[in-house]
N, C-alpha and C. Protein backbone atom coordinates (compact mmCIF):
# COMPACT_ATOMS: atom_id res chain seq x y z
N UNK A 1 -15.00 142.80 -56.27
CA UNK A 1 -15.75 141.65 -55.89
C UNK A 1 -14.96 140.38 -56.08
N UNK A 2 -14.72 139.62 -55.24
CA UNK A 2 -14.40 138.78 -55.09
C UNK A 2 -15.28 137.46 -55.53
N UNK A 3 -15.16 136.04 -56.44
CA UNK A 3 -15.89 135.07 -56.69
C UNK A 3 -15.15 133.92 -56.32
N UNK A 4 -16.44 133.22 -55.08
CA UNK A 4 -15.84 131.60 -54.56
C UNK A 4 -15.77 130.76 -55.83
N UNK A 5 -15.05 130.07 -56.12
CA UNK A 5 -14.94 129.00 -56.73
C UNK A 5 -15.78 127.07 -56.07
N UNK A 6 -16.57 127.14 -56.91
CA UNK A 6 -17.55 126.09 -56.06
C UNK A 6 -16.57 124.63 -56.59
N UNK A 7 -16.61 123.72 -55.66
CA UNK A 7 -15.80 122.42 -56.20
C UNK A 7 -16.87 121.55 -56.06
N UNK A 8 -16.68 120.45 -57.06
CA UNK A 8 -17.10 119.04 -57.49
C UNK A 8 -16.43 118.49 -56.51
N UNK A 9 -15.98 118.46 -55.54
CA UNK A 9 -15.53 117.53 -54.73
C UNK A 9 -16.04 117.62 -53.46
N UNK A 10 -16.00 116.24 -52.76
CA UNK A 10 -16.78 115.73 -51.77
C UNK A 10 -15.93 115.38 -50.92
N UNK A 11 -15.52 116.22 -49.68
CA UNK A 11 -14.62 115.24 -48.67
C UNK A 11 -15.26 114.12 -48.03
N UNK A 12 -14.21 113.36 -47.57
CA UNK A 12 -15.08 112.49 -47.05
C UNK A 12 -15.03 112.79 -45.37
N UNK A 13 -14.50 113.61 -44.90
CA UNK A 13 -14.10 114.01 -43.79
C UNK A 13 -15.18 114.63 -43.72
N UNK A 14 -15.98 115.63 -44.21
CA UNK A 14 -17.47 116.17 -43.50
C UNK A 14 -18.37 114.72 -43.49
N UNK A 15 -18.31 113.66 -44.99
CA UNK A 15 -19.38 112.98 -44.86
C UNK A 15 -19.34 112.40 -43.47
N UNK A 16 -18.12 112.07 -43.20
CA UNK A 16 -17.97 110.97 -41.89
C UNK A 16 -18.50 111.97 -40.71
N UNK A 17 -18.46 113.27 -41.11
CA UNK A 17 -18.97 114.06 -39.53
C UNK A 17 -20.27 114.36 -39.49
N UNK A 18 -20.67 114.46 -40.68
CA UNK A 18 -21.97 114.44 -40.72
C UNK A 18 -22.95 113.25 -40.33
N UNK A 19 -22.60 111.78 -40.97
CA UNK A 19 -23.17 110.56 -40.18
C UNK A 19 -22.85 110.84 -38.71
N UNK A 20 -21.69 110.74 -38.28
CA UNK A 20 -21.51 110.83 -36.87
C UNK A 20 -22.45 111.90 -35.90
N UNK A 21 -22.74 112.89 -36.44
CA UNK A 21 -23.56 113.96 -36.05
C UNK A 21 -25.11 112.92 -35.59
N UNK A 22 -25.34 112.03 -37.14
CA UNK A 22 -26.76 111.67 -36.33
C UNK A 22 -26.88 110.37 -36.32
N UNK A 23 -25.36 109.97 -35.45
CA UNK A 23 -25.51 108.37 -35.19
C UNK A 23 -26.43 108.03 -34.25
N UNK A 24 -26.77 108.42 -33.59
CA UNK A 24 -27.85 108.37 -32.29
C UNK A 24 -29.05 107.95 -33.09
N UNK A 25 -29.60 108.92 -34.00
CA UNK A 25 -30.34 108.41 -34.68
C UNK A 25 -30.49 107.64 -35.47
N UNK A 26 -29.44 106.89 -36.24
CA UNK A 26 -29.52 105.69 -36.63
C UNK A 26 -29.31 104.37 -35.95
N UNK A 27 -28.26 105.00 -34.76
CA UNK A 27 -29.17 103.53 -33.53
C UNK A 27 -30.32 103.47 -33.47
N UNK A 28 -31.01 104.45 -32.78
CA UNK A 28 -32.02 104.19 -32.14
C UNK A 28 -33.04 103.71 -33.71
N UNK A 29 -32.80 104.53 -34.66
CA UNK A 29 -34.06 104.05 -35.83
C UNK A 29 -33.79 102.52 -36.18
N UNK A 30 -32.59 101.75 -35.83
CA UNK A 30 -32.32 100.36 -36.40
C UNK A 30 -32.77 99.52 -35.21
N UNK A 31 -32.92 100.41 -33.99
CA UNK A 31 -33.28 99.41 -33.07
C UNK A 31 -34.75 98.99 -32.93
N UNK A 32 -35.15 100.04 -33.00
CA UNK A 32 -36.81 100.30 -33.33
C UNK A 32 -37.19 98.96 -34.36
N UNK A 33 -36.72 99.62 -35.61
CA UNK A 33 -36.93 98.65 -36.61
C UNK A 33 -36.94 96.96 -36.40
N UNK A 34 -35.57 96.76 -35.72
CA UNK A 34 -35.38 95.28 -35.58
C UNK A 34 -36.81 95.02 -34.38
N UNK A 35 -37.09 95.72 -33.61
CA UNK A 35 -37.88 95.24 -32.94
C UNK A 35 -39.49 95.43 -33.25
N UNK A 36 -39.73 96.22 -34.02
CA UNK A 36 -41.10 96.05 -34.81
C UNK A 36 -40.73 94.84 -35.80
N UNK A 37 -39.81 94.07 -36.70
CA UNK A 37 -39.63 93.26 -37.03
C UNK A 37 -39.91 91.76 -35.55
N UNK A 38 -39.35 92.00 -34.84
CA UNK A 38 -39.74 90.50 -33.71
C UNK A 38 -41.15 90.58 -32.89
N UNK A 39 -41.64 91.87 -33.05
CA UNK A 39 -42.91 91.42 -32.76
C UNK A 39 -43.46 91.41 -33.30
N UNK A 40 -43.59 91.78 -34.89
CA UNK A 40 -44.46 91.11 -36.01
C UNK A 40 -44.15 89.84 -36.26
N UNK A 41 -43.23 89.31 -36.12
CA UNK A 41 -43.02 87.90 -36.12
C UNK A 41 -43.01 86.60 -35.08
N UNK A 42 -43.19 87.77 -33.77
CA UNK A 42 -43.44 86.91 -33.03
C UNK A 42 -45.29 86.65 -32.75
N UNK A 43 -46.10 88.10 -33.11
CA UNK A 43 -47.44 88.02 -33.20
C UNK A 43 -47.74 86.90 -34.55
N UNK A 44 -47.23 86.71 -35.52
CA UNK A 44 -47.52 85.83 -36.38
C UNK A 44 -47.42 84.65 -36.22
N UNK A 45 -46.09 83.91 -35.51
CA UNK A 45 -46.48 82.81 -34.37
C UNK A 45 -47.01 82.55 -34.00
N UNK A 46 -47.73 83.44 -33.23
CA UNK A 46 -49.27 83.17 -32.44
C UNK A 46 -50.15 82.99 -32.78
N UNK A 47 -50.16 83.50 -34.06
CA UNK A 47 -51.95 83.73 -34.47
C UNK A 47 -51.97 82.56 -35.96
N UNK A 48 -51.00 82.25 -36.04
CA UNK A 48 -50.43 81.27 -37.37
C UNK A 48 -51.52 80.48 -37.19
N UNK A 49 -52.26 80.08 -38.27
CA UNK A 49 -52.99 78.30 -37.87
C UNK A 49 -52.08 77.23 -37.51
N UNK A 50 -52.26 76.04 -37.06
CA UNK A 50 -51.49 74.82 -36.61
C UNK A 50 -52.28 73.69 -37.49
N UNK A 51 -51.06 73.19 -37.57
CA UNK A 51 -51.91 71.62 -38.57
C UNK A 51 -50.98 70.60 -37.56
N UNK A 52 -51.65 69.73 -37.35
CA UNK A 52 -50.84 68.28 -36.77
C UNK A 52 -51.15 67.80 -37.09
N UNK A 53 -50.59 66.37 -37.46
CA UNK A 53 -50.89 65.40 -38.22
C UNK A 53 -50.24 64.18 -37.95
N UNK A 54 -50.52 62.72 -38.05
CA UNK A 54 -50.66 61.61 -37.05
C UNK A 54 -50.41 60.81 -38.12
N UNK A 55 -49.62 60.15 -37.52
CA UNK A 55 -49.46 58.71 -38.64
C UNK A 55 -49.87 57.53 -38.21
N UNK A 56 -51.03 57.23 -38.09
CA UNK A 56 -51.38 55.96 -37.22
C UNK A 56 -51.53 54.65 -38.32
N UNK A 57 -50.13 53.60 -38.07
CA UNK A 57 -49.93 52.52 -38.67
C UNK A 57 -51.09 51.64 -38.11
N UNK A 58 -51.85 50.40 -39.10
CA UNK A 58 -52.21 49.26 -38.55
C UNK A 58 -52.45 48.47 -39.30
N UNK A 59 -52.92 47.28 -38.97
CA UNK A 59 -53.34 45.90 -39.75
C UNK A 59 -54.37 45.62 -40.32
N UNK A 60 -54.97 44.97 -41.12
CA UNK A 60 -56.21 44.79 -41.49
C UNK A 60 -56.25 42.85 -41.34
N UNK A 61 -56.81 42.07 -40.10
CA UNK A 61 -56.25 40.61 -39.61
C UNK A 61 -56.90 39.89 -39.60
N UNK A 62 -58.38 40.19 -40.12
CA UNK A 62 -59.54 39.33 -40.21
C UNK A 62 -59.63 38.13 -41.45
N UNK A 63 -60.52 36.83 -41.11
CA UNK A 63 -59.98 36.48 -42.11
C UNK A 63 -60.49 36.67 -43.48
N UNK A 64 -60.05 36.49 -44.31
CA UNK A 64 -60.57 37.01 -45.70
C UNK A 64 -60.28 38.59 -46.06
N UNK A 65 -59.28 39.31 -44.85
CA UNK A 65 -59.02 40.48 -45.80
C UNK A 65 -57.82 40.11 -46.95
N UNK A 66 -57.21 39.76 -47.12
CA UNK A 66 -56.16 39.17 -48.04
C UNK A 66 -57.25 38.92 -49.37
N UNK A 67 -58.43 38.61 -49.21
CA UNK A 67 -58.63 38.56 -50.74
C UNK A 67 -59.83 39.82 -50.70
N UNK A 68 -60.09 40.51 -49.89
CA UNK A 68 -61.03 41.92 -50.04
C UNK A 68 -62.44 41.36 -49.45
N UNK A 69 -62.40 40.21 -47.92
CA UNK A 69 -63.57 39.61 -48.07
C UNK A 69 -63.90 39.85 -46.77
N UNK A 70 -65.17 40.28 -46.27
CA UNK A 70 -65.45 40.19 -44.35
C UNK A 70 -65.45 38.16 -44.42
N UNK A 71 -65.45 38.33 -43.13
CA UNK A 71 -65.49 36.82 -42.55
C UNK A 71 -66.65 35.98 -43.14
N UNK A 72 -67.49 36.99 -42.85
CA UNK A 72 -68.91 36.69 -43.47
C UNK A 72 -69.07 36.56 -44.77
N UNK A 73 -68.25 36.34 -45.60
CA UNK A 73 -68.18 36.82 -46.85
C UNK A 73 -68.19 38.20 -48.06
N UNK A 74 -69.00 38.81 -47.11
CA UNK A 74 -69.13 40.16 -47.92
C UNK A 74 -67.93 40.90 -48.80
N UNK A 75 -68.07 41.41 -49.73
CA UNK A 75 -66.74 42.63 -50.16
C UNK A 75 -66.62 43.54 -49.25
N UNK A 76 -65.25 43.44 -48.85
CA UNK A 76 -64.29 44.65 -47.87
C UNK A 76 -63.70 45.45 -48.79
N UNK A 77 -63.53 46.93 -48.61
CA UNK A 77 -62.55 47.86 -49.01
C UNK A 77 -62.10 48.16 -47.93
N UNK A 78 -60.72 48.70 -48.21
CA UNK A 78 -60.13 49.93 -47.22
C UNK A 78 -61.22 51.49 -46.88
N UNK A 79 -62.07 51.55 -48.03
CA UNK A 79 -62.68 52.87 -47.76
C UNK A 79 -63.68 52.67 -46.78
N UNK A 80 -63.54 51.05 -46.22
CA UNK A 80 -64.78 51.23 -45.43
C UNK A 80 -64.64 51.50 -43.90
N UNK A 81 -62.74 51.54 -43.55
CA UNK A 81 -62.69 51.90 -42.60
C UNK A 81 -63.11 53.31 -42.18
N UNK A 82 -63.18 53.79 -43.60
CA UNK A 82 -63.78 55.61 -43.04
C UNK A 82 -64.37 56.06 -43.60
N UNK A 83 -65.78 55.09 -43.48
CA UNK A 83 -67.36 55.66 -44.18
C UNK A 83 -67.48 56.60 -43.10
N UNK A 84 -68.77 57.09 -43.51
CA UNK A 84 -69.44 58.00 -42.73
C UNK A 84 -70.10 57.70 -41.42
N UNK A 85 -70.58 56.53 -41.34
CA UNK A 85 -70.99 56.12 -39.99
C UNK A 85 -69.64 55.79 -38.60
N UNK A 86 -68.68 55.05 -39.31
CA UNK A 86 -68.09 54.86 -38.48
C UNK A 86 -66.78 55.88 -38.20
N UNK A 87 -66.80 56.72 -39.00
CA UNK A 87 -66.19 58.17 -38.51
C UNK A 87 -66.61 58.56 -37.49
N UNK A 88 -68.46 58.97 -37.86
CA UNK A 88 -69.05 59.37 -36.84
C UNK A 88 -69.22 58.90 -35.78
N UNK A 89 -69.00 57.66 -35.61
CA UNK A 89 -68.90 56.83 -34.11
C UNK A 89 -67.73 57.10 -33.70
N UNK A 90 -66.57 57.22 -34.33
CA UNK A 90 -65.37 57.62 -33.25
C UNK A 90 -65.03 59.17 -32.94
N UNK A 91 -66.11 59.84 -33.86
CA UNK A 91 -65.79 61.29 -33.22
C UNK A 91 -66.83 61.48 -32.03
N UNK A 92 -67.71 60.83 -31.95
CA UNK A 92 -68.58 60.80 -30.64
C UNK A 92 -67.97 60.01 -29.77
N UNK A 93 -67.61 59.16 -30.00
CA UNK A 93 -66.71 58.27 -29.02
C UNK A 93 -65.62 59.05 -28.03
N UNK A 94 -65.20 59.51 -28.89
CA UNK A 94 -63.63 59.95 -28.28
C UNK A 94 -64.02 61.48 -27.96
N UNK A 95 -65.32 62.27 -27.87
CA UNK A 95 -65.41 63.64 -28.01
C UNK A 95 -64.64 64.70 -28.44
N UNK A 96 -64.73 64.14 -29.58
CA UNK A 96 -63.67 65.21 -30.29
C UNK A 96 -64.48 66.44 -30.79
N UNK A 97 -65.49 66.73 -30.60
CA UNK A 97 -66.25 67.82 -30.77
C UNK A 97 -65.66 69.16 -29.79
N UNK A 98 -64.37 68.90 -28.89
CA UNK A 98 -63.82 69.59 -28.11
C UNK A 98 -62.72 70.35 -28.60
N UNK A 99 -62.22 69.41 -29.87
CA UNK A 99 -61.36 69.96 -30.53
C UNK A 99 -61.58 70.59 -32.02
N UNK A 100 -62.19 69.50 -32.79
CA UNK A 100 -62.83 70.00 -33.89
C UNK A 100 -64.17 69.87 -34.63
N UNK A 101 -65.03 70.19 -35.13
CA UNK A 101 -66.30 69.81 -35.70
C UNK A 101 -66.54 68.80 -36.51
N UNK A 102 -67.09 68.07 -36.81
CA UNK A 102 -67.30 66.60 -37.59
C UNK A 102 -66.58 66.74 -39.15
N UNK A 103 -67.01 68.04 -39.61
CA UNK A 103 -66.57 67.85 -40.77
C UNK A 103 -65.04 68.06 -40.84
N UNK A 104 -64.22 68.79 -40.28
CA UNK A 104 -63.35 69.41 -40.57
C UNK A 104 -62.35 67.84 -39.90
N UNK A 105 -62.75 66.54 -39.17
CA UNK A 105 -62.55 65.45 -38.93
C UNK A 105 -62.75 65.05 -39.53
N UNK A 106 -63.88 64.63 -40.33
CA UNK A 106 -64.31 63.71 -41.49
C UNK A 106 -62.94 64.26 -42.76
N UNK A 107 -63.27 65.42 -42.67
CA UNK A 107 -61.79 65.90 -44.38
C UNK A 107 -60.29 65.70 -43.83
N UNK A 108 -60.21 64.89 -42.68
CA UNK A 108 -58.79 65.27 -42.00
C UNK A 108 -58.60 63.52 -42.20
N UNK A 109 -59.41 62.92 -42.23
CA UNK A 109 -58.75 61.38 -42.64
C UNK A 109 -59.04 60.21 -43.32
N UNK A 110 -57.80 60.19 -43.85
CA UNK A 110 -57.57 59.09 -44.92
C UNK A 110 -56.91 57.59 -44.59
N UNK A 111 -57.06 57.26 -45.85
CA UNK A 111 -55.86 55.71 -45.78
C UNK A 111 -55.13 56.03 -46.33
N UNK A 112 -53.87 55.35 -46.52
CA UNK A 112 -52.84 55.22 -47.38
C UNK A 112 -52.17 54.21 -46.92
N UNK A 113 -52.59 53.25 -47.88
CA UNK A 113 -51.88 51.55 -48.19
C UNK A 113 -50.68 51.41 -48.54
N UNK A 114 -50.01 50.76 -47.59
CA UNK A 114 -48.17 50.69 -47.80
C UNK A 114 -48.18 49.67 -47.29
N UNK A 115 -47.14 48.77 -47.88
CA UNK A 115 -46.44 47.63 -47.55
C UNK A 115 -44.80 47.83 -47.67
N UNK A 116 -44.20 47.84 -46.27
CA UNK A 116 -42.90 48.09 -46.66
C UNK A 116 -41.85 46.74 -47.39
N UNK A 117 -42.43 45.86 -47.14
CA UNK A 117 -41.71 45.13 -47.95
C UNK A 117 -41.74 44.88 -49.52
N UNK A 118 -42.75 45.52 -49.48
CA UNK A 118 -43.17 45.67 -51.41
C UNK A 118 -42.18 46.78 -51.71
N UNK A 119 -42.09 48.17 -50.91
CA UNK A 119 -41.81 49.30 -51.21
C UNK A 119 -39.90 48.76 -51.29
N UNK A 120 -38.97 47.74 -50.73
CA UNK A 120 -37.90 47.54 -50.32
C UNK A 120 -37.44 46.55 -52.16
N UNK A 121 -38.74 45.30 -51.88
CA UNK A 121 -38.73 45.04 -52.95
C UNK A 121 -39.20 45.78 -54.72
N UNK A 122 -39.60 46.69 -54.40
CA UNK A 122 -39.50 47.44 -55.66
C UNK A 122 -38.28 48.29 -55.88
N UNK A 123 -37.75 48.83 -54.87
CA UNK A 123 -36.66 49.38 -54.83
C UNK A 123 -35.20 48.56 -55.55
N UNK A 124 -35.27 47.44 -54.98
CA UNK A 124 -34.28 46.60 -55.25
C UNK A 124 -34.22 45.82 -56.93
N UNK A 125 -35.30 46.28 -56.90
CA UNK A 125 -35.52 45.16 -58.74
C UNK A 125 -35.32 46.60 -59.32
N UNK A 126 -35.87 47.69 -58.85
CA UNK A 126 -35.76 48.93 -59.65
C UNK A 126 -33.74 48.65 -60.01
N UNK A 127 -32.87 48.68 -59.16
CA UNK A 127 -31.85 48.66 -59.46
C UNK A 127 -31.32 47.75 -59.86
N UNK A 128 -31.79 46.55 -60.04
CA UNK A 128 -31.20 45.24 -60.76
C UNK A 128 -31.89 45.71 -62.25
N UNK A 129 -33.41 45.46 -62.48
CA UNK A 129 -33.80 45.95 -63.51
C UNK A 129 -32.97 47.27 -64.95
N UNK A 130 -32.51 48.20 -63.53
CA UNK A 130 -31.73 49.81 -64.20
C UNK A 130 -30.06 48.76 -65.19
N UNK A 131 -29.98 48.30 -64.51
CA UNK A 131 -28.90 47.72 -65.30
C UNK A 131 -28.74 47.67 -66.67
N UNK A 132 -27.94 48.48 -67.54
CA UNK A 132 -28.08 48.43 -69.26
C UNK A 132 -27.48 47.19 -69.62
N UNK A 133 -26.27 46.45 -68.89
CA UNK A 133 -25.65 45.55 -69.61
C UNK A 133 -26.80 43.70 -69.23
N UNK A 134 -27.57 43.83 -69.07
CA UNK A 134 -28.64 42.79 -69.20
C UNK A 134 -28.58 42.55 -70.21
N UNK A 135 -29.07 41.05 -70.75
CA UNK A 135 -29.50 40.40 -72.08
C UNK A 135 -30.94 40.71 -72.07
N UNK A 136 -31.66 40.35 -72.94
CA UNK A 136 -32.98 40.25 -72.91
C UNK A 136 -33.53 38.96 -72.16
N UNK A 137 -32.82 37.96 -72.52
CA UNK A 137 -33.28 36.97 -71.59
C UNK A 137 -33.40 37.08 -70.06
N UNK A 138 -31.97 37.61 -69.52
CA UNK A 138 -32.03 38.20 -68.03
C UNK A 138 -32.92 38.95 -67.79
N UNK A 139 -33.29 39.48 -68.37
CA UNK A 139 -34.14 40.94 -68.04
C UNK A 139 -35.41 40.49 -67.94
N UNK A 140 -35.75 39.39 -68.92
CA UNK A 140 -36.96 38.40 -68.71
C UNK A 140 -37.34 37.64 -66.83
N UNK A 141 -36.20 37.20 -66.89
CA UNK A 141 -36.02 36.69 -65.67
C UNK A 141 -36.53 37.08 -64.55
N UNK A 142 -35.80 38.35 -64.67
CA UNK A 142 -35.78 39.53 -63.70
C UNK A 142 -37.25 39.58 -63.25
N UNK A 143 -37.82 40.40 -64.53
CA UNK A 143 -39.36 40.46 -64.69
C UNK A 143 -40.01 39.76 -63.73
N UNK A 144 -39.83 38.37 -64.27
CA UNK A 144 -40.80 37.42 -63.98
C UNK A 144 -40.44 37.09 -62.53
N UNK A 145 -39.44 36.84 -61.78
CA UNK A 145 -39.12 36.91 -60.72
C UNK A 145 -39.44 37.68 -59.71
N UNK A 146 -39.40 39.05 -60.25
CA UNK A 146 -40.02 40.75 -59.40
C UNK A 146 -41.59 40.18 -59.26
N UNK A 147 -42.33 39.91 -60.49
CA UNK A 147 -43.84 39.94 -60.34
C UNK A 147 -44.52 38.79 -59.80
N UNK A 148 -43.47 37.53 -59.14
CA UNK A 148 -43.87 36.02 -58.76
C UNK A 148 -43.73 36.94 -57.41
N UNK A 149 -42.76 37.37 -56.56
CA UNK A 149 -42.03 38.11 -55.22
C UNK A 149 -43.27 39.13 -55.18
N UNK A 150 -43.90 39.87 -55.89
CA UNK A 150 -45.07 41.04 -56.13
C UNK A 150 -45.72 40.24 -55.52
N UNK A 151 -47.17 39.05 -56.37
CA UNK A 151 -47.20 38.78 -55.82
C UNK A 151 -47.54 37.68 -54.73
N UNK A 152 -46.70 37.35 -54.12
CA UNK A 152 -46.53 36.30 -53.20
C UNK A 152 -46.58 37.49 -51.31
N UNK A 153 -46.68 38.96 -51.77
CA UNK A 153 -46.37 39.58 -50.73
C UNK A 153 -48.07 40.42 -50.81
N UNK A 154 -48.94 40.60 -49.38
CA UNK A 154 -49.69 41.15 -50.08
C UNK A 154 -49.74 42.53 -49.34
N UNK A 155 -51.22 43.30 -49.29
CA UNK A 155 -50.77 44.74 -48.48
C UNK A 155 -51.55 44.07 -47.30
């Protein structure tokens, strides 16, 4: 009787014939793949929610808004551009009931008060201010200068 001797060794000459044997099938399984990958991603595109969103700049020019006042005297806020009544007049106005329902309009807008020249001038004292080699007196200066320029500018 004769006994094979089994080896620990691995050519690499079968491994390579063996992949090659079922390259077909690893095309075709990578192609598959990549393409169940682009149409799951392209169906998720589609069905994604959308948010847009609008930056609509404007003025507030009447007189007496500068000190928070209607013409008439009354107290003005900013919140009163988007009480509840007059929301509701421009979503009837403009029929936006075509696009979205009152509420989901009413939670979609805000104010946000900016003055870019405040925002230029804070910037700029921020870096005169950052300065370590100031005296205290300068730095006084500074201060008082930034918050006369504050304000003399309003929103």
């Amino acid at each position: 009787m004769e006994l094979k001797s089994q080896s620990d060794e691995l050519s690499l000459a079968e491994l390579v014939a063996a992949v090659w044997r079922y390259r077909v099938v690893f095309f075709i399984t990578t192609i598959a793949g990549a393409g169940v990958f682009l149409l799951g991603a392209f169906l998720y595109y589609l069905w994604a929610p959308t948010v847009e969103s609008v930056n609509l700049p404007f003025r507030v020019l009447f007189d007496g808004a500068e000190h928070d006042q209607y013409p008439n005297g009354l107290a003005f806020s900013t919140t009163d551009i988007i009480a509840g009544p007059v929301l509701e007049r421009v979503y009837q106005q403009n029929k936006l009931d075509e696009y979205l329902n009152y509420d989901q309009f009413k939670g979609a807008v805000f104010i946000s008060e900016t003055n870019n020249a405040l925002t230029v001038l804070d910037k700029e004292y921020q870096q005169k201010l950052g300065n370590n080699k100031l005296s205290t007196v300068d730095r006084q200066i500074l201060e008082a200068e930034y918050q006369e320029k504050r304000q003399a500018l309003s929103n």
